[in-house]
N, C-alpha and C. Protein backbone atom coordinates (compact mmCIF):
# COMPACT_ATOMS: atom_id res chain seq x y z
N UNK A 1 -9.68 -10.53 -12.50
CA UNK A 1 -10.40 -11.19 -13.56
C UNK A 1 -9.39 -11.61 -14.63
N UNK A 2 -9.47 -12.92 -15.31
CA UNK A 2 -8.76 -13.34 -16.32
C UNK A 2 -9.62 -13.41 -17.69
N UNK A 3 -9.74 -13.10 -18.71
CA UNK A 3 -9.98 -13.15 -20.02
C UNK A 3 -9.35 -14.53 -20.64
N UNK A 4 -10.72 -15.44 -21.16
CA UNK A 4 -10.41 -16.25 -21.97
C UNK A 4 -10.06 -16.02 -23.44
N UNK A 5 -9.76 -16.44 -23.88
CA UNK A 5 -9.08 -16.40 -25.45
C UNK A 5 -10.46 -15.70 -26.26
N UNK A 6 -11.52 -16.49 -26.00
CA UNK A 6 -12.76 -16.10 -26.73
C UNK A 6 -13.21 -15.26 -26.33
N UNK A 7 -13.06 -14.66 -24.93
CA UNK A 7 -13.78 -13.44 -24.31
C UNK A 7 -12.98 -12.51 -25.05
N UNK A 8 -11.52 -12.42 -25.66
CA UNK A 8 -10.93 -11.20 -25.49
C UNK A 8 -11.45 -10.59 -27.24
N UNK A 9 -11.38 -12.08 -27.50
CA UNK A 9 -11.65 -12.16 -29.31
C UNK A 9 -13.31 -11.14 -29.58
N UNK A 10 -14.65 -12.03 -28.80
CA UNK A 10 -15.71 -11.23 -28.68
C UNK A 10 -15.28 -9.58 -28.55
N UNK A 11 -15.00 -9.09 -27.46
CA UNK A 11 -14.49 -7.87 -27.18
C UNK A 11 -13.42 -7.36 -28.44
N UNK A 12 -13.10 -7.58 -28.37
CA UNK A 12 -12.10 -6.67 -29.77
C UNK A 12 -13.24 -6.78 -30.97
N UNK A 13 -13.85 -7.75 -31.24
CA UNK A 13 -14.53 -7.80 -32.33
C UNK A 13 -15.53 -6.43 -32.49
N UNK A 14 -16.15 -6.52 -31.05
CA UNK A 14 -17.21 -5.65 -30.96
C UNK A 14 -16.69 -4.42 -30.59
N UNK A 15 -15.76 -4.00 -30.62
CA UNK A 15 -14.58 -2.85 -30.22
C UNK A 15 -15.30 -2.47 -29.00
N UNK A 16 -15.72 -3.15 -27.82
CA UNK A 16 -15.83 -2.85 -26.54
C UNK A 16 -14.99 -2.86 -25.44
N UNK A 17 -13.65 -2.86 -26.06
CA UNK A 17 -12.42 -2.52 -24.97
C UNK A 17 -12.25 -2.23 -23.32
N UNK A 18 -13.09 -0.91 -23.56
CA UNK A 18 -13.36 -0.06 -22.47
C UNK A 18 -14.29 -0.80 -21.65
N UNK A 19 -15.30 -1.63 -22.19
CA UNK A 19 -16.02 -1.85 -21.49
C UNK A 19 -15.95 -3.39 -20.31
N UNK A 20 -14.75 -3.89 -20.63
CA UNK A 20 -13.82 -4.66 -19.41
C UNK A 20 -12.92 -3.98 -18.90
N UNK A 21 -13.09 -4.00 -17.28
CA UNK A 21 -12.47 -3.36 -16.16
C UNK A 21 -11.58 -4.37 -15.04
N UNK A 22 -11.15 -4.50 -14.96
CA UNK A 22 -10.29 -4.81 -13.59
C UNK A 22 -9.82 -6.39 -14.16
N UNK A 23 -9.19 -6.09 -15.09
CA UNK A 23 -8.71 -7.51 -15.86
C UNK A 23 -7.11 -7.67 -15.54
N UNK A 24 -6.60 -8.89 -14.71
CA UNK A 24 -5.54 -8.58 -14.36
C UNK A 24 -4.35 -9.19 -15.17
N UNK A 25 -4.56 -9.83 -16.26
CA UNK A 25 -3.56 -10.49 -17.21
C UNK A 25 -4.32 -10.99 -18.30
N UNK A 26 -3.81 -10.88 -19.44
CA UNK A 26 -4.26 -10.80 -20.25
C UNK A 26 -3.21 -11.10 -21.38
N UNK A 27 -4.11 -12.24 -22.26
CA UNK A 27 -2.80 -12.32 -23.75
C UNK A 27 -3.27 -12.39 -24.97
N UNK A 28 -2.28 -11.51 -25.43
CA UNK A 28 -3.30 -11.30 -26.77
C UNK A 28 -2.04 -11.50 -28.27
N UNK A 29 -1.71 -12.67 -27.43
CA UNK A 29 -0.92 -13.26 -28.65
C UNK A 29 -2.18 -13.88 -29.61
N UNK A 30 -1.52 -13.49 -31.04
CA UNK A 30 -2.58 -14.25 -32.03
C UNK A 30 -3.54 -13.20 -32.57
N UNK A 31 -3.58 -11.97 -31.68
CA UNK A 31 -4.10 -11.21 -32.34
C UNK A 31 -3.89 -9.99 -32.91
N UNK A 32 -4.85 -9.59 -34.23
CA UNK A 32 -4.11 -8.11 -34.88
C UNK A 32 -4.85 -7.38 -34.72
N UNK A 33 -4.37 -6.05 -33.69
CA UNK A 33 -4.99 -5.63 -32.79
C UNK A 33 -5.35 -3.44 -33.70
N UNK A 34 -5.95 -2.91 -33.41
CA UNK A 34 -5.91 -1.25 -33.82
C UNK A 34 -5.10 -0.64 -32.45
N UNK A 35 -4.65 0.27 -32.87
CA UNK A 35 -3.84 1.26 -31.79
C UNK A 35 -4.94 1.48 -30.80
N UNK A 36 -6.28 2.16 -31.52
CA UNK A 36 -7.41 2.69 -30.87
C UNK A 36 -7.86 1.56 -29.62
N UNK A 37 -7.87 0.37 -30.51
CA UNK A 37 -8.51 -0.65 -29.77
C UNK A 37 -7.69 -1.08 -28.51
N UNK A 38 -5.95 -1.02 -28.26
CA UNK A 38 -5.28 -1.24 -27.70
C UNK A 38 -5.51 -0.19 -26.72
N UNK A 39 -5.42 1.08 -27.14
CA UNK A 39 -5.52 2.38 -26.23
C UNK A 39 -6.66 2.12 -25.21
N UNK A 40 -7.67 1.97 -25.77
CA UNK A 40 -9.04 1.71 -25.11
C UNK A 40 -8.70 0.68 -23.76
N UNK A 41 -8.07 -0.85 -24.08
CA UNK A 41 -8.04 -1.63 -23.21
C UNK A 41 -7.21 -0.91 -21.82
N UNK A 42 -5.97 -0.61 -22.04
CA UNK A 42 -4.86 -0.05 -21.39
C UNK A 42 -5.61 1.26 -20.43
N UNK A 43 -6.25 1.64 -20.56
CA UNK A 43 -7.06 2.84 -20.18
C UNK A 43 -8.01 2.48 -19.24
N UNK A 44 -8.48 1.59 -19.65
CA UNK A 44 -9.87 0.95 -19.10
C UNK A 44 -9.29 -0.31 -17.68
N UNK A 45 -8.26 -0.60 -18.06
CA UNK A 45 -7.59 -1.43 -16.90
C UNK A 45 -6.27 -1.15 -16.27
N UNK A 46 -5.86 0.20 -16.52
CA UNK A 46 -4.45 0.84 -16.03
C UNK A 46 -4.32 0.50 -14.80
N UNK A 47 -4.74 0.32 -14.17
CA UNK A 47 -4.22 0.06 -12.41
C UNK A 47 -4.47 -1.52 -12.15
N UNK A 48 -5.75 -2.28 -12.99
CA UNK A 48 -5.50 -3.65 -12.64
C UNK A 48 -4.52 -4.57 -13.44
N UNK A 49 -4.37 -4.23 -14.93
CA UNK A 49 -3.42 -5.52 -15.56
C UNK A 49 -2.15 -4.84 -15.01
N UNK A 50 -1.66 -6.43 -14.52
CA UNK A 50 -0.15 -7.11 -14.05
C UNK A 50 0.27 -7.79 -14.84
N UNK A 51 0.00 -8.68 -15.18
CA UNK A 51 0.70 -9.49 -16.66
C UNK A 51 -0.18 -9.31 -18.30
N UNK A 52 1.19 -8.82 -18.80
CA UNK A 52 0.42 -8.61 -20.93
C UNK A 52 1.44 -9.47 -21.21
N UNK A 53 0.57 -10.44 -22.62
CA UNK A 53 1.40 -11.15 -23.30
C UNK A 53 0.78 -10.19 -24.33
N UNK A 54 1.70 -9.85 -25.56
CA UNK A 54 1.50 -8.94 -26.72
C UNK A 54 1.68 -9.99 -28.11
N UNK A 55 0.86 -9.41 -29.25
CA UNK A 55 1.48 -10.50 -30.23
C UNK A 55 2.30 -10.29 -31.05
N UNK A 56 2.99 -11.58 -31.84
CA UNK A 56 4.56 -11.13 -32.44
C UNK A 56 4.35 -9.58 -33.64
N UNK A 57 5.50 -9.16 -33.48
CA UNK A 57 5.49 -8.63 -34.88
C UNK A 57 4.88 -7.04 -34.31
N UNK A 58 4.22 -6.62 -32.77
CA UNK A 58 3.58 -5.75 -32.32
C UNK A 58 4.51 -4.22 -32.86
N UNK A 59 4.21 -3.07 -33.71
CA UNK A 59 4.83 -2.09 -34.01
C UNK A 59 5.16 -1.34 -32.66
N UNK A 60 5.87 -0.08 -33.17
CA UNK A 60 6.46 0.79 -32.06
C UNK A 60 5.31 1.60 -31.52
N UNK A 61 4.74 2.20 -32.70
CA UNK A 61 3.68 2.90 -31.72
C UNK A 61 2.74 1.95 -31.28
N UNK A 62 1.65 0.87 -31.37
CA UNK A 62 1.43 0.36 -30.54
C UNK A 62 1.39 -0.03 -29.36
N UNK A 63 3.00 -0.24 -29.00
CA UNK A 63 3.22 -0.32 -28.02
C UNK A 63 3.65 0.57 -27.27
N UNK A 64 3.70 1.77 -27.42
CA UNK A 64 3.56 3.29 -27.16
C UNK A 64 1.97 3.54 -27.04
N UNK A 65 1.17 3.47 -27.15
CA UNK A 65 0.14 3.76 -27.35
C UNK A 65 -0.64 2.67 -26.31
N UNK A 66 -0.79 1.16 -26.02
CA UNK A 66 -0.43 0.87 -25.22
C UNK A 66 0.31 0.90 -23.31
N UNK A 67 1.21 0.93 -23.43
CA UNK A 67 2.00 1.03 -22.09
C UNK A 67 1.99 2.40 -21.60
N UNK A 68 2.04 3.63 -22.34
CA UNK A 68 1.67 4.71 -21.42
C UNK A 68 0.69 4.83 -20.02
N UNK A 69 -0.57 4.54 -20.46
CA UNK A 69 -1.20 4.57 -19.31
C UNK A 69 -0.96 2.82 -18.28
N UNK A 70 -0.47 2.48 -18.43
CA UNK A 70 -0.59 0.82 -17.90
C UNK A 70 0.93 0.68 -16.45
N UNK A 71 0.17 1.51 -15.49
CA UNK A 71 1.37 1.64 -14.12
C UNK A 71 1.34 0.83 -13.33
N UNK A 72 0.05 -0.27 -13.09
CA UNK A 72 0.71 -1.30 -12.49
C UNK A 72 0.84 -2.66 -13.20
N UNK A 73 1.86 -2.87 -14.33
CA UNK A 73 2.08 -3.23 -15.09
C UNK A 73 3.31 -4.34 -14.70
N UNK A 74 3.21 -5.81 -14.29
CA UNK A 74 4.33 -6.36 -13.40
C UNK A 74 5.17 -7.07 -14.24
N UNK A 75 4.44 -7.57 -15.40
CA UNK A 75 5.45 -8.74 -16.35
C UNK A 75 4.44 -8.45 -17.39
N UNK A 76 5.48 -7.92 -18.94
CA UNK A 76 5.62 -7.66 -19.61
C UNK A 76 6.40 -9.06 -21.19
N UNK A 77 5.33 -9.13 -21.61
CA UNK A 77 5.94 -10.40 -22.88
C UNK A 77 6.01 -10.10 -24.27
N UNK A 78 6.82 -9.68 -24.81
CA UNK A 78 6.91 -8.97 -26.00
C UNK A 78 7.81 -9.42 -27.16
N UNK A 79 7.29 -9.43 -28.41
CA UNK A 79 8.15 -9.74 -29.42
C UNK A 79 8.32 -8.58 -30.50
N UNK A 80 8.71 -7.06 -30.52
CA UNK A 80 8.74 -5.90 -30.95
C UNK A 80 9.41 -6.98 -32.53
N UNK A 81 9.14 -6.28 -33.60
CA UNK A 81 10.01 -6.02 -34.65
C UNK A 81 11.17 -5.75 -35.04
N UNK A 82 12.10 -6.50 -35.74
CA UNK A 82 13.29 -6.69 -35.89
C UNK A 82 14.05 -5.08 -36.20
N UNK A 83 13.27 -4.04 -36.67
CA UNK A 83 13.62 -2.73 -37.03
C UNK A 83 12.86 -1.83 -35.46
N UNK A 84 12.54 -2.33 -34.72
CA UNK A 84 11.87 -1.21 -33.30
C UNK A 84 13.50 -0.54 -32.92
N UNK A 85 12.45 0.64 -32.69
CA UNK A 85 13.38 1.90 -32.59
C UNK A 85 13.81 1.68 -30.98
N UNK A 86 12.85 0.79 -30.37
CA UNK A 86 13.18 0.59 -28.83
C UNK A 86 13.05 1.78 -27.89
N UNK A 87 11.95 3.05 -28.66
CA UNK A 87 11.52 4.17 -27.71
C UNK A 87 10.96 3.34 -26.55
N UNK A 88 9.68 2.64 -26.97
CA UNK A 88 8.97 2.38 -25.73
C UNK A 88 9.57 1.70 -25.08
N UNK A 89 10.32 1.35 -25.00
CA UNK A 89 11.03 0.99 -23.81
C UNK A 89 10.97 1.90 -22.53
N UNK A 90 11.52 3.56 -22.78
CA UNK A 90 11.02 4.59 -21.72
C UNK A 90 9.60 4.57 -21.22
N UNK A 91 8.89 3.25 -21.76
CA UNK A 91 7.32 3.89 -20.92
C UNK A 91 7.01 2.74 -20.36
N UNK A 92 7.89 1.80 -19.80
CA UNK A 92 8.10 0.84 -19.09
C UNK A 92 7.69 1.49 -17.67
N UNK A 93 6.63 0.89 -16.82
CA UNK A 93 5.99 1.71 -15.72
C UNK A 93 7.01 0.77 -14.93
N UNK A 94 7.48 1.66 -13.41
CA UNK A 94 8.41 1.19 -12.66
C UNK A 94 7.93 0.27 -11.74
N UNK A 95 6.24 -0.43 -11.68
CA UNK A 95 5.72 -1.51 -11.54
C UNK A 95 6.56 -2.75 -12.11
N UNK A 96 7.32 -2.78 -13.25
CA UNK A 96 7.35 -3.92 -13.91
C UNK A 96 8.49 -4.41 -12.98
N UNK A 97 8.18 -5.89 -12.80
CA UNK A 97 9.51 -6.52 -12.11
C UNK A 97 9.61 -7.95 -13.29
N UNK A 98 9.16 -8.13 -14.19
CA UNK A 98 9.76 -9.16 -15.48
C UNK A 98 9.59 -8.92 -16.77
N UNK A 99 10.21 -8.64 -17.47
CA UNK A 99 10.36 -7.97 -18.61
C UNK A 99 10.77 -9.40 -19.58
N UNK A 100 9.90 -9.62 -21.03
CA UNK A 100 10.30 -10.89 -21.40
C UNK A 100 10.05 -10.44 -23.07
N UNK A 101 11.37 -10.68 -23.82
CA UNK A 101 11.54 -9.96 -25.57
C UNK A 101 11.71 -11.08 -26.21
N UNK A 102 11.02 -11.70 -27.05
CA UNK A 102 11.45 -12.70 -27.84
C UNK A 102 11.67 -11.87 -29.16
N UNK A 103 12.91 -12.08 -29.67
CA UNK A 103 13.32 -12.03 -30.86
C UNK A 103 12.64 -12.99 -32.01
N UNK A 104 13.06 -12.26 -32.94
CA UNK A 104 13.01 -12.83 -34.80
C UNK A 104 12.97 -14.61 -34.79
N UNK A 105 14.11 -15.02 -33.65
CA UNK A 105 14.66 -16.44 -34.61
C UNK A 105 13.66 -17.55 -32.97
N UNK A 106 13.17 -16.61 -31.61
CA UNK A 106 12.46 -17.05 -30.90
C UNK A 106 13.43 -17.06 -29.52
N UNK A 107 14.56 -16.62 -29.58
CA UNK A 107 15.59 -16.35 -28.44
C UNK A 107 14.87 -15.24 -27.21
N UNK A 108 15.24 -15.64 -26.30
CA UNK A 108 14.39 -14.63 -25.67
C UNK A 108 15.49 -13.70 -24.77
N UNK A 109 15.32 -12.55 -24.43
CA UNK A 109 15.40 -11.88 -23.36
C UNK A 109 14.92 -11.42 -22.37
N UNK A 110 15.35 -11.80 -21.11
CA UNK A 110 14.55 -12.11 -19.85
C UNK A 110 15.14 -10.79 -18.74
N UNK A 111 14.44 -10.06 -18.67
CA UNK A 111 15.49 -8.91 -17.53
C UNK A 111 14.09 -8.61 -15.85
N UNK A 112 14.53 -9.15 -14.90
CA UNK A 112 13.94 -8.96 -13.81
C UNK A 112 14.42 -8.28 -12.86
C-alpha cells in the first residue's frame, strides 16, 4: 500500500498511526511530526515499509524513536540536523540497501 500526501496528513491529524498497516513507502517530507506519533507508525508497519522519506530538520531522537522497530527498512531519505550526534545511525536495520542524507546547503550523501 502507498499513502497519498492527504491520506498521511488525515492520519497524523487524527493521531491514528497505528491504525495503517502494511504501508510500504511512505514520505513524510513537509511534515512536523510527535515522537509518539512517529513511534506509532514504525510499529504498526515494521515489517512492511521499504522506502521512508523523513522531513528536513528531523531531530536525533526522532529518528531513534522511529527506526528501532522498522527491519525491513530498504531505502532510507534523510536530512538529520546540522548538530545530529549521528547515534541513530546504529539502528540502521541491515535490510537497508540505500541510504540517502541531504545536508544543510542540499548536497547529498548517497551510500548503497
Amino acid at each position: 500500500m502507498v499513502m497519498s500526501k492527504m491520506d498521511c496528513r488525515d492520519m497524523f491529524r487524527a493521531r491514528r498511526a497505528a491504525t495503517c498497516h502494511a504501508l510500504e513507502k511512505a514520505n513524510l517530507r513537509g511534515f512536523k511530526l510527535r515522537v509518539s506519533a512517529l513511534r506509532r507508525l514504525a510499529r504498526a508497519n515494521a515489517s512492511s515499509l521499504r522506502e521512508l522519506t523523513l522531513p528536513a530538520g528531523i531531530n536525533d531522537w526522532q529518528l531513534e524513536a522511529l527506526l528501532e522497530p522498522l527491519k525491513a527498512l530498504e531505502r532510507l531519505d534523510v536530512s538529520p540536523p546540522v548538530d545530529s550526534s549521528g547515534k541513530w545511525l546504529r539502528l540502521l536495520p541491515k535490510s537497508l540497501k540505500r541510504l540517502d542524507i541531504t545536508g544543510e546547503k542540499g548536497r547529498g550523501v548517497l551510500v548503497e
